[in-house]
PDB file of N, CA and C in Angstrom:
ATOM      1  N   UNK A   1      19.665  42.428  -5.045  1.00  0.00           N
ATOM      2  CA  UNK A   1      19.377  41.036  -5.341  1.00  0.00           C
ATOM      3  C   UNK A   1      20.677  40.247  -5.278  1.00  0.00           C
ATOM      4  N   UNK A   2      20.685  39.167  -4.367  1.00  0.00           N
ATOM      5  CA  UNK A   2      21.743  37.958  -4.282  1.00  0.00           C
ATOM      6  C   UNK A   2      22.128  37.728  -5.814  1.00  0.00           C
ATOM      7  N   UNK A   3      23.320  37.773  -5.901  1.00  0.00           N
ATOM      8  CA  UNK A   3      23.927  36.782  -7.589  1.00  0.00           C
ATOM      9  C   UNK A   3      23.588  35.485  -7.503  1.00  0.00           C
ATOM     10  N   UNK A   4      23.843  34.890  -5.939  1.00  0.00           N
ATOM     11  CA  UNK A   4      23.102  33.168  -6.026  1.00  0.00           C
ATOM     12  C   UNK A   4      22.179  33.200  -5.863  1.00  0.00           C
ATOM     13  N   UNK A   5      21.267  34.166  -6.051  1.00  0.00           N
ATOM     14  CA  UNK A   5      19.811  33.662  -6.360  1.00  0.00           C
ATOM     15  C   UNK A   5      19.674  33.106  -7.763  1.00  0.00           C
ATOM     16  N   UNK A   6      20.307  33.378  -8.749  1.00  0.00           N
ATOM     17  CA  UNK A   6      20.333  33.177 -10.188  1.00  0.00           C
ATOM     18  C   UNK A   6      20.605  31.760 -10.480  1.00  0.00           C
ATOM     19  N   UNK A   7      21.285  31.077  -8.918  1.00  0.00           N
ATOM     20  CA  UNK A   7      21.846  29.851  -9.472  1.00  0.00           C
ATOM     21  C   UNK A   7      21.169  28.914  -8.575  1.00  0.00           C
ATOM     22  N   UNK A   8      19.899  29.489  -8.373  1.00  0.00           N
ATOM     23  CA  UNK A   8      19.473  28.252  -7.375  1.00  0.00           C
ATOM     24  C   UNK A   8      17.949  28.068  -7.906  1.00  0.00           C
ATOM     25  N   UNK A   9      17.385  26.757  -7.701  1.00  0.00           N
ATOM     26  CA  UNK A   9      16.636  26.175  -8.142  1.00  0.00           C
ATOM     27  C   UNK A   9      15.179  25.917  -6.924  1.00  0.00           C
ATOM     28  N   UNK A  10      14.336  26.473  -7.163  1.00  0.00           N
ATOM     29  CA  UNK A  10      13.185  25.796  -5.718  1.00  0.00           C
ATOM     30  C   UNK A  10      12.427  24.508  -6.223  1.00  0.00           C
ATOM     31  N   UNK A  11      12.531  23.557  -5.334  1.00  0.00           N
ATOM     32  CA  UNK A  11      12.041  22.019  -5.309  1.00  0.00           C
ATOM     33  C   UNK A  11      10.894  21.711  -6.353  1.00  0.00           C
ATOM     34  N   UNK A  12       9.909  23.082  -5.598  1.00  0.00           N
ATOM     35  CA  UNK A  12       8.545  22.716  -6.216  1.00  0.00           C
ATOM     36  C   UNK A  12       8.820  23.309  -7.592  1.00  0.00           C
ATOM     37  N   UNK A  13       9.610  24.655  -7.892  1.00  0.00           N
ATOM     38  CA  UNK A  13       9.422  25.048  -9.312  1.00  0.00           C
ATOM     39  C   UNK A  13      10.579  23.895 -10.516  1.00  0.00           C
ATOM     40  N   UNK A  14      11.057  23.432  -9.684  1.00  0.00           N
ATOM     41  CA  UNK A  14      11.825  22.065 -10.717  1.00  0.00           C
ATOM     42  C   UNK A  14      10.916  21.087 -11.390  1.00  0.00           C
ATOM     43  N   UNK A  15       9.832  20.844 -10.003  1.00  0.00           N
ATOM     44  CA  UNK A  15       9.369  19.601 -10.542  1.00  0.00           C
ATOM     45  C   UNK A  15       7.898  20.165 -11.321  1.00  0.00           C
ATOM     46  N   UNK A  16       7.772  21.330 -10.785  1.00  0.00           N
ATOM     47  CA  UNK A  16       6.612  21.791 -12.198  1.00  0.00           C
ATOM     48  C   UNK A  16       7.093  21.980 -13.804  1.00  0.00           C
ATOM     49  N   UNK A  17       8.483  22.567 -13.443  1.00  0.00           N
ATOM     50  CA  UNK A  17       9.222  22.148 -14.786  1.00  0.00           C
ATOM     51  C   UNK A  17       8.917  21.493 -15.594  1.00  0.00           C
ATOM     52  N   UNK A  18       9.465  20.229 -14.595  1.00  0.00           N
ATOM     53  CA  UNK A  18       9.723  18.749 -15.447  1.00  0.00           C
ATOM     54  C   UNK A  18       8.833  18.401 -16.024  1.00  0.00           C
ATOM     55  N   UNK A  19       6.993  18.768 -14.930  1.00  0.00           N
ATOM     56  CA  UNK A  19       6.218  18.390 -15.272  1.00  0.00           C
ATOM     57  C   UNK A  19       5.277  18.709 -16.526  1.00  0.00           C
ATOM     58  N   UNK A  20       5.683  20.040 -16.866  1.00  0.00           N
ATOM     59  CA  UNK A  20       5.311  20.325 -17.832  1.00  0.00           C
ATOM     60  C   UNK A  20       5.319  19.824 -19.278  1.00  0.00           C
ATOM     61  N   UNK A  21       5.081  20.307 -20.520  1.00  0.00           N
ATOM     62  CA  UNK A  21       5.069  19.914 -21.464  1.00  0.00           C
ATOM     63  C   UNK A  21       6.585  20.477 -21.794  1.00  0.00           C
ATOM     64  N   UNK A  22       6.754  21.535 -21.718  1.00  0.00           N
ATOM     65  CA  UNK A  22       8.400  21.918 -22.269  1.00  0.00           C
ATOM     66  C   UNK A  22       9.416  20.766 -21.648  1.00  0.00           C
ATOM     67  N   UNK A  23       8.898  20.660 -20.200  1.00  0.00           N
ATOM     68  CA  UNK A  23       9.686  19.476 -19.575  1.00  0.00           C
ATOM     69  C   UNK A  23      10.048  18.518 -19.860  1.00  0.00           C
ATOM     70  N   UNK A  24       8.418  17.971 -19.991  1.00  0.00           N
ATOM     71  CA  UNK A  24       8.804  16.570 -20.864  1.00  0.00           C
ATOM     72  C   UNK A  24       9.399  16.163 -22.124  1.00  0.00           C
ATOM     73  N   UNK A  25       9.302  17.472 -22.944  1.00  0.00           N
ATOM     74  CA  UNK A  25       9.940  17.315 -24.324  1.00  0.00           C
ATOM     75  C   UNK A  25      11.275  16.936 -23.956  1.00  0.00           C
ATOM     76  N   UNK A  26      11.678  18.135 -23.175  1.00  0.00           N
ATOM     77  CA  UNK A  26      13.547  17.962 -22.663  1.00  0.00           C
ATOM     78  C   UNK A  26      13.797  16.302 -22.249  1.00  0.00           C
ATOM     79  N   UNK A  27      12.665  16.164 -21.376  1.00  0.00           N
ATOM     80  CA  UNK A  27      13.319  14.076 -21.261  1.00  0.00           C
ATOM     81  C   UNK A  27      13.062  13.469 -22.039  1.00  0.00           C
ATOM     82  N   UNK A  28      12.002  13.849 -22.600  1.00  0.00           N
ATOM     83  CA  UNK A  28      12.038  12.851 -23.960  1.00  0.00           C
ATOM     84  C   UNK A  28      13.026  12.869 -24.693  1.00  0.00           C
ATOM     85  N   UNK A  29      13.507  13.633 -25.562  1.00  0.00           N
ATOM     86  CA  UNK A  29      14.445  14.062 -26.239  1.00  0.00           C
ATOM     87  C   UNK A  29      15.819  12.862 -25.808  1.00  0.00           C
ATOM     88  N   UNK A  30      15.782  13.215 -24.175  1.00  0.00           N
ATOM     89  CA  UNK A  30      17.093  12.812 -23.865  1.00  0.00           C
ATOM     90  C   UNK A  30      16.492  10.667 -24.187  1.00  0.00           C
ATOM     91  N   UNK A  31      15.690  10.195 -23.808  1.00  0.00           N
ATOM     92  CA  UNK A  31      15.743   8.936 -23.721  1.00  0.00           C
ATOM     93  C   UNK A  31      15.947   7.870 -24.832  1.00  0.00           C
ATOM     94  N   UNK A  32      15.991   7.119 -24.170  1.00  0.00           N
ATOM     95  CA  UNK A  32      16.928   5.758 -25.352  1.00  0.00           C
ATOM     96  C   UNK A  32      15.545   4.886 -25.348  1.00  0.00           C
ATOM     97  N   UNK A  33      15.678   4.311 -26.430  1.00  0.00           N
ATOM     98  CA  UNK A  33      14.305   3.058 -26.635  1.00  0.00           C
ATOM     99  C   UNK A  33      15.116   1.930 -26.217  1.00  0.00           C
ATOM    100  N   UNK A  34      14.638   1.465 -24.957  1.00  0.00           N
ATOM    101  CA  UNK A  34      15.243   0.516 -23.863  1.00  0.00           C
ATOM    102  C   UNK A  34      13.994   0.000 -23.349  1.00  0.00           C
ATOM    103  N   UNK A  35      14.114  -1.209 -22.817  1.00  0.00           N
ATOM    104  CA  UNK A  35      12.838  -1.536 -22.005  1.00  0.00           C
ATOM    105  C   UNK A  35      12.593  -0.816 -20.989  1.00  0.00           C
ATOM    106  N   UNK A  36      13.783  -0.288 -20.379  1.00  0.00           N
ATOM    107  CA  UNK A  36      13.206   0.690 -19.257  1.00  0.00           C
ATOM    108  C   UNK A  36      14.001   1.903 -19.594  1.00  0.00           C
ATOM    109  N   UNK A  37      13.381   3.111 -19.783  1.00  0.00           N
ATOM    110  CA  UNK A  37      13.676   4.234 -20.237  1.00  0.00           C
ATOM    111  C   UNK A  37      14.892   4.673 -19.050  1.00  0.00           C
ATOM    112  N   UNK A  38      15.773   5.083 -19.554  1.00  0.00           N
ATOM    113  CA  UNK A  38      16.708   5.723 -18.401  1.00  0.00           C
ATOM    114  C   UNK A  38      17.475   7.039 -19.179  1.00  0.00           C
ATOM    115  N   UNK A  39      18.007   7.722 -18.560  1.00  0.00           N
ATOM    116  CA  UNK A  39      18.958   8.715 -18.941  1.00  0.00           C
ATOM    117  C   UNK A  39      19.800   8.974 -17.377  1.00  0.00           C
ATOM    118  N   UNK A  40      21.099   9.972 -18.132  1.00  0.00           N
ATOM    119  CA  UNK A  40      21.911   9.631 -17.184  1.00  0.00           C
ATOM    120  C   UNK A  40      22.126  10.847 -16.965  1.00  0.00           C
ATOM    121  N   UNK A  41      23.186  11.217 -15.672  1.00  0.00           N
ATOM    122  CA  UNK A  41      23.159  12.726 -15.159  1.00  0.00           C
ATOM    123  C   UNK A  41      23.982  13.381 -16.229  1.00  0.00           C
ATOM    124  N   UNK A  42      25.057  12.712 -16.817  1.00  0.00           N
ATOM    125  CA  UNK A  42      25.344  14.285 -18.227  1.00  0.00           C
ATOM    126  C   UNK A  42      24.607  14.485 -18.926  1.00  0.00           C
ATOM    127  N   UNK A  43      23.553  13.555 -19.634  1.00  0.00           N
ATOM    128  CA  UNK A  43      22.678  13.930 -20.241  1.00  0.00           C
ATOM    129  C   UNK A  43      21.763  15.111 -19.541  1.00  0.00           C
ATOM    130  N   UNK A  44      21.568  14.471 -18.366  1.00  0.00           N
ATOM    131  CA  UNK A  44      20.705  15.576 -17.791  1.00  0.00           C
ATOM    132  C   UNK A  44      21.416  17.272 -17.686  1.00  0.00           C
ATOM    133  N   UNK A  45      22.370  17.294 -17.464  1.00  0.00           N
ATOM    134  CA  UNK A  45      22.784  18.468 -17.190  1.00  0.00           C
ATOM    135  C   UNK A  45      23.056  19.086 -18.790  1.00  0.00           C
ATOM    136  N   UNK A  46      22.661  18.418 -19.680  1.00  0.00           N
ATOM    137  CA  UNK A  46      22.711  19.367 -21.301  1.00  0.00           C
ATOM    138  C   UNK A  46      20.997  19.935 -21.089  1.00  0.00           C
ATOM    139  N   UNK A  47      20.262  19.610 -20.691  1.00  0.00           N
ATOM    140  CA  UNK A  47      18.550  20.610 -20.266  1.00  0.00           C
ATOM    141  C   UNK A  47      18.905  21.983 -20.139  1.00  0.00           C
ATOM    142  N   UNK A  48      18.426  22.964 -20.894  1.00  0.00           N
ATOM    143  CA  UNK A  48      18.055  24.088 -20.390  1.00  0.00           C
ATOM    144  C   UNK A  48      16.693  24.276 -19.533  1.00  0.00           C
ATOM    145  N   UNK A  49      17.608  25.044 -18.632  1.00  0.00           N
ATOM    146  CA  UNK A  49      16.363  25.716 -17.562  1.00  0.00           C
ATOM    147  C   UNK A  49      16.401  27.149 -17.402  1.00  0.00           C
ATOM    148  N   UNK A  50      15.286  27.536 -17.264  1.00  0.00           N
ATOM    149  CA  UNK A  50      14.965  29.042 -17.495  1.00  0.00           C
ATOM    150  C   UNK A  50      14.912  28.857 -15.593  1.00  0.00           C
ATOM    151  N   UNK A  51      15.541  29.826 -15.454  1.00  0.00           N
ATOM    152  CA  UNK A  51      15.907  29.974 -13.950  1.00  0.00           C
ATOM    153  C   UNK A  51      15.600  31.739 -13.331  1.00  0.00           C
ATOM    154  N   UNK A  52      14.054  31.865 -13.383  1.00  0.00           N
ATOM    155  CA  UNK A  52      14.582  32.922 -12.757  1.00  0.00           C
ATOM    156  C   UNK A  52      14.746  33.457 -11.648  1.00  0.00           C
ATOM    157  N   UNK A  53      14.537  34.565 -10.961  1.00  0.00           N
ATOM    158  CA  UNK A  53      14.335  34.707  -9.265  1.00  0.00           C
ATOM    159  C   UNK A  53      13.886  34.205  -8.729  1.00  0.00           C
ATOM    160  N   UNK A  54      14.538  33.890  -7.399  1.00  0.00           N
ATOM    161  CA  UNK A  54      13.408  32.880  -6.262  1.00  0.00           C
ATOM    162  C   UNK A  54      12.049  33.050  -6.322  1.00  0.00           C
ATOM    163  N   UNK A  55      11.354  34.654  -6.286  1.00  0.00           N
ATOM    164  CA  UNK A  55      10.342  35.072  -6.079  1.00  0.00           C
ATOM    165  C   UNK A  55       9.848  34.675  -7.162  1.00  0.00           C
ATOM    166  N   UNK A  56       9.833  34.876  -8.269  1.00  0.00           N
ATOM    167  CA  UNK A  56       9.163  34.198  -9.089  1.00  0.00           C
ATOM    168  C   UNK A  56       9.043  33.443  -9.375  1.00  0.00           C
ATOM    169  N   UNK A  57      10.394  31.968  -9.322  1.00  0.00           N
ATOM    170  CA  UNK A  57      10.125  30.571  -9.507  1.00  0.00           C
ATOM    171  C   UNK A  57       8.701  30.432  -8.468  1.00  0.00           C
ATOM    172  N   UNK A  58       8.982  31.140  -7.207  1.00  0.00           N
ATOM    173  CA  UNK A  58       8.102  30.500  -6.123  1.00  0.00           C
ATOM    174  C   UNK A  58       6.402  31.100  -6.930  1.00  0.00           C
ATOM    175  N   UNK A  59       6.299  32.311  -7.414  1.00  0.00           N
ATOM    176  CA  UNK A  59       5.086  32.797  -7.996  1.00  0.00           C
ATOM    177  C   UNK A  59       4.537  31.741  -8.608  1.00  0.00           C
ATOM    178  N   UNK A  60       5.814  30.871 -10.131  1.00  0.00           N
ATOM    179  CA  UNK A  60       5.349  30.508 -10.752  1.00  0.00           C
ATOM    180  C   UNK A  60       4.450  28.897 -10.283  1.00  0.00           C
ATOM    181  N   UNK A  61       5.612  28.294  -9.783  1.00  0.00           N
ATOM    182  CA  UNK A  61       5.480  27.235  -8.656  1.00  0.00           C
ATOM    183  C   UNK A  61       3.812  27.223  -8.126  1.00  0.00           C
ATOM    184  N   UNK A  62       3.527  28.294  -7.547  1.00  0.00           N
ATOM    185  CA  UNK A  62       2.208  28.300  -6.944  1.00  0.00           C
ATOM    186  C   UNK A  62       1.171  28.622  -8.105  1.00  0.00           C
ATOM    187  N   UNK A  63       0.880  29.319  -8.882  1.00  0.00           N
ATOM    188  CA  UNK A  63      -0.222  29.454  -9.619  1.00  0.00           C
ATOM    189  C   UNK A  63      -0.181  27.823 -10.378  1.00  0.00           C
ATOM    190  N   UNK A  64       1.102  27.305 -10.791  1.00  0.00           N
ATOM    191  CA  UNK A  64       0.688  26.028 -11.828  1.00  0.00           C
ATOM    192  C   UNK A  64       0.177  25.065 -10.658  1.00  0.00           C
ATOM    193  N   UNK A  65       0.462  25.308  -9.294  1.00  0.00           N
ATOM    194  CA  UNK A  65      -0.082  24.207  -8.190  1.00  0.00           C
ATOM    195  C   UNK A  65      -1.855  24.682  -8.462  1.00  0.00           C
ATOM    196  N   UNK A  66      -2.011  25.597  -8.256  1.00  0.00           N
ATOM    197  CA  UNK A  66      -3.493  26.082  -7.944  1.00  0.00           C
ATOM    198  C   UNK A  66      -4.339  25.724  -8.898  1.00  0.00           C
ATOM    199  N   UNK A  67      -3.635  25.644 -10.297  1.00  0.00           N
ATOM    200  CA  UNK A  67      -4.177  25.341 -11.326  1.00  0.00           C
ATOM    201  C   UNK A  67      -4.575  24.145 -11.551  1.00  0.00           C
ATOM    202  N   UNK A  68      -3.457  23.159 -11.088  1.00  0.00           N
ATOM    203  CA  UNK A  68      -3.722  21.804 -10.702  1.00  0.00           C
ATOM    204  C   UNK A  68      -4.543  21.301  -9.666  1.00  0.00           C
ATOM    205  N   UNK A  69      -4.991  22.287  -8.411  1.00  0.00           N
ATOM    206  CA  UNK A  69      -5.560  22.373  -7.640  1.00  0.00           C
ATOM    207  C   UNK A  69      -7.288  21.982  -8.169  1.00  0.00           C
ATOM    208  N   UNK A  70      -7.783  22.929  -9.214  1.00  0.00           N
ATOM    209  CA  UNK A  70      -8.708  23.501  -9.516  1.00  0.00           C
ATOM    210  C   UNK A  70      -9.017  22.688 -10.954  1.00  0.00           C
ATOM    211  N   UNK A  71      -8.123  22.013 -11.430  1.00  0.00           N
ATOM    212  CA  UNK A  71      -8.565  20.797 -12.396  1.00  0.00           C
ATOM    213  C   UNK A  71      -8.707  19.772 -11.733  1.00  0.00           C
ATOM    214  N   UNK A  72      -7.986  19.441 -10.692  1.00  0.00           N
ATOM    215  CA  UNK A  72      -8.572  18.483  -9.849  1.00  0.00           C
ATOM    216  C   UNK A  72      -9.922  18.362  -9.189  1.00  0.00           C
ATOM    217  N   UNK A  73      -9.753  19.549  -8.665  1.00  0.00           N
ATOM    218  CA  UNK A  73     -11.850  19.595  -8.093  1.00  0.00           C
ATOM    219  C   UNK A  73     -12.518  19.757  -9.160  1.00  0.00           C
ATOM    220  N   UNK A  74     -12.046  20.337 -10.468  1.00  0.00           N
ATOM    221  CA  UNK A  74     -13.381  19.872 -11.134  1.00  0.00           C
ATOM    222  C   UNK A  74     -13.205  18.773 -11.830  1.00  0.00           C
ATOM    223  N   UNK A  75     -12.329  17.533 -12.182  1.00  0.00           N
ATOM    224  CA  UNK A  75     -12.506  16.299 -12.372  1.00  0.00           C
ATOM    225  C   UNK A  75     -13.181  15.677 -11.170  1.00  0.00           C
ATOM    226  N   UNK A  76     -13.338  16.033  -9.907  1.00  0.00           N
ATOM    227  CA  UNK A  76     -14.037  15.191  -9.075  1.00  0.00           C
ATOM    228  C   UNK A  76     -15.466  15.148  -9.039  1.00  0.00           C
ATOM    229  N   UNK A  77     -15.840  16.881  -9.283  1.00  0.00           N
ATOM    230  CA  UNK A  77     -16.902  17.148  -9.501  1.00  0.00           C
ATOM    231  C   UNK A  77     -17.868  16.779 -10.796  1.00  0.00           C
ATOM    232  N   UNK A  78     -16.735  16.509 -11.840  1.00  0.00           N
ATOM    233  CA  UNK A  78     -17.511  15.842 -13.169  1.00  0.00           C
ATOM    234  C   UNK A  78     -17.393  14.262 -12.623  1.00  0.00           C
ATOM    235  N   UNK A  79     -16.754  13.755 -12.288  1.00  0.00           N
ATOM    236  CA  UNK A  79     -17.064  12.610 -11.680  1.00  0.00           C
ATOM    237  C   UNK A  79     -18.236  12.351 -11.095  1.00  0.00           C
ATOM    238  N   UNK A  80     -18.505  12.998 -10.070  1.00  0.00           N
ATOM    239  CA  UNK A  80     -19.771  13.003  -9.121  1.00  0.00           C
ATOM    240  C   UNK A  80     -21.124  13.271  -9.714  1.00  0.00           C
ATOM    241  N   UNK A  81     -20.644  14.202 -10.863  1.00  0.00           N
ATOM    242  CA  UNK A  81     -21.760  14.316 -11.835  1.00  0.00           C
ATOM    243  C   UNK A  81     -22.318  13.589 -12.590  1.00  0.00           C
ATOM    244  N   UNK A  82     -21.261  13.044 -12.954  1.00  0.00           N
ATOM    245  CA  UNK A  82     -21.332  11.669 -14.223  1.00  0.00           C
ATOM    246  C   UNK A  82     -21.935  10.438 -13.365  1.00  0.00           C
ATOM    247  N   UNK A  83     -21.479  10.058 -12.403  1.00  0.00           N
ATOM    248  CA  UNK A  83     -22.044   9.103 -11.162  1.00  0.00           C
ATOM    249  C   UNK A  83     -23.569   9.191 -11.401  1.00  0.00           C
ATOM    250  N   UNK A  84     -23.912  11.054 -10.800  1.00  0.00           N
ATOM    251  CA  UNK A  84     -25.415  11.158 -10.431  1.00  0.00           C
ATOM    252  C   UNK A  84     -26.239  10.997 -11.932  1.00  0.00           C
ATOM    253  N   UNK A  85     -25.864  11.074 -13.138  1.00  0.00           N
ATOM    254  CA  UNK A  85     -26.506  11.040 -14.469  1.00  0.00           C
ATOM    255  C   UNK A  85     -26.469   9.837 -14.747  1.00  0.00           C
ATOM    256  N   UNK A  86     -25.726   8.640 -14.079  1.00  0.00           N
ATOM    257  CA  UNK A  86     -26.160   7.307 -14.703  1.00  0.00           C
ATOM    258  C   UNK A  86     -26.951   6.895 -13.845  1.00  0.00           C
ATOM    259  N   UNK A  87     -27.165   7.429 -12.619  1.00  0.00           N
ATOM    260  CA  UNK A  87     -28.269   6.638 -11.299  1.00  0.00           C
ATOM    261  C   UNK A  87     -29.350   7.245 -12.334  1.00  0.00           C
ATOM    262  N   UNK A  88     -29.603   8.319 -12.227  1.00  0.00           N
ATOM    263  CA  UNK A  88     -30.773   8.947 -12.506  1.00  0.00           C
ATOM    264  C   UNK A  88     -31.222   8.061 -14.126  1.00  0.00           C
ATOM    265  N   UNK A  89     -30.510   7.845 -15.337  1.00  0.00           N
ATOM    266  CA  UNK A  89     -30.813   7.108 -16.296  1.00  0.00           C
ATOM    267  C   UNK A  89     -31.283   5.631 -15.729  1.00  0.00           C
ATOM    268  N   UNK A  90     -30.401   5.088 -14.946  1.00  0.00           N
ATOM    269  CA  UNK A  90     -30.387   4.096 -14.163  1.00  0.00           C
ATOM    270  C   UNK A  90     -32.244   3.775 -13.776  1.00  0.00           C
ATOM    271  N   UNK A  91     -32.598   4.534 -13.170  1.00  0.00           N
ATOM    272  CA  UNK A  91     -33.752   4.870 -12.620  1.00  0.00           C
ATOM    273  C   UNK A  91     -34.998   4.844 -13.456  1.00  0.00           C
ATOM    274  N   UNK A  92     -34.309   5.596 -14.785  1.00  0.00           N
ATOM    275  CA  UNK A  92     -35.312   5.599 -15.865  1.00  0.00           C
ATOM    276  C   UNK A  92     -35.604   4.283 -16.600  1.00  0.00           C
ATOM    277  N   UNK A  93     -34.940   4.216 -16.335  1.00  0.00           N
ATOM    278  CA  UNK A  93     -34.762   2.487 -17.520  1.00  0.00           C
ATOM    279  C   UNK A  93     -35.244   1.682 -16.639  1.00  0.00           C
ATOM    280  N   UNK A  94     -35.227   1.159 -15.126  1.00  0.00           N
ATOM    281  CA  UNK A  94     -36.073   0.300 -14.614  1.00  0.00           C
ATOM    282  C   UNK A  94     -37.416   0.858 -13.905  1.00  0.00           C
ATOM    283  N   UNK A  95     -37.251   2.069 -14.433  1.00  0.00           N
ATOM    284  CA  UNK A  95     -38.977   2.654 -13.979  1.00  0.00           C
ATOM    285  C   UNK A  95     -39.350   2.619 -12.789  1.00  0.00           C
ATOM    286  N   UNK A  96     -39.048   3.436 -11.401  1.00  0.00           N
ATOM    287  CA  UNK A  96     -39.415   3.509 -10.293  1.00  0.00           C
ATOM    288  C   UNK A  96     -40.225   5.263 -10.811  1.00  0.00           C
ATOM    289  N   UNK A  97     -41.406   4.765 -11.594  1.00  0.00           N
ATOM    290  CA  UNK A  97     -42.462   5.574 -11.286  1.00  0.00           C
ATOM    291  C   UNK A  97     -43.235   5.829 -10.438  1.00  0.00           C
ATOM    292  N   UNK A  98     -43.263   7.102  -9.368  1.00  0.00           N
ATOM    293  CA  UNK A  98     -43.575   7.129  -8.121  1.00  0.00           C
ATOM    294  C   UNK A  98     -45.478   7.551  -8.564  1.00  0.00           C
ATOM    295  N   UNK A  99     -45.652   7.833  -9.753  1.00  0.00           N
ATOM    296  CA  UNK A  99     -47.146   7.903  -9.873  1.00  0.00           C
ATOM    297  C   UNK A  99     -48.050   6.230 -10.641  1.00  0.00           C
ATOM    298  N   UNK A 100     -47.534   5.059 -10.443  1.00  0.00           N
ATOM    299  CA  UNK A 100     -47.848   4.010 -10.713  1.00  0.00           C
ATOM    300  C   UNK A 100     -48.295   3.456  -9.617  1.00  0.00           C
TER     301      UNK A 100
END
């Protein structure tokens, strides 16, 4: 195993990082109550990051994508659902009784 593998970071497993909840604690933490939230790069570089092998940042990287993948189709699908349950109430309430 490369020693600079230890010191390198993959794109997508950074920004799942960030995106996370541990992530966000870390920026939160760092920000100032300003009208527009900012922090600056020393601040940034006091963050711990759990850094581990390429192969696994990249493992981890992909299952939290898939995961996001798969809450996404099913928010679309409860969407579509929720859509078809107000037509159908919809329907009920102005009474297109097909035996009238």
């Amino acid at each position: 195993m490369n020693v600079n593998e230890f010191n390198y970071i993959l794109p997508n497993y950074c920004k799942e990082l960030i995106k996370s909840s541990i992530g966000q604690l870390s920026l939160n933490r760092l920000k100032r109550p300003v009208a527009r939230a900012n922090i600056n790069l020393e601040e940034i570089s006091t963050i711990k990051v759990v850094l581990p092998p390429l192969a696994k940042q990249q493992e981890i990287a992909n299952h939290i994508y898939a995961i996001r993948q798969q809450a996404k189709a099913l928010h679309e699908e409860g969407r579509i659902n929720l859509k078809k349950a107000q037509q159908e109430v919809e329907q009920m309430i102005i009474g297109t009784n097909k035996d009238t």
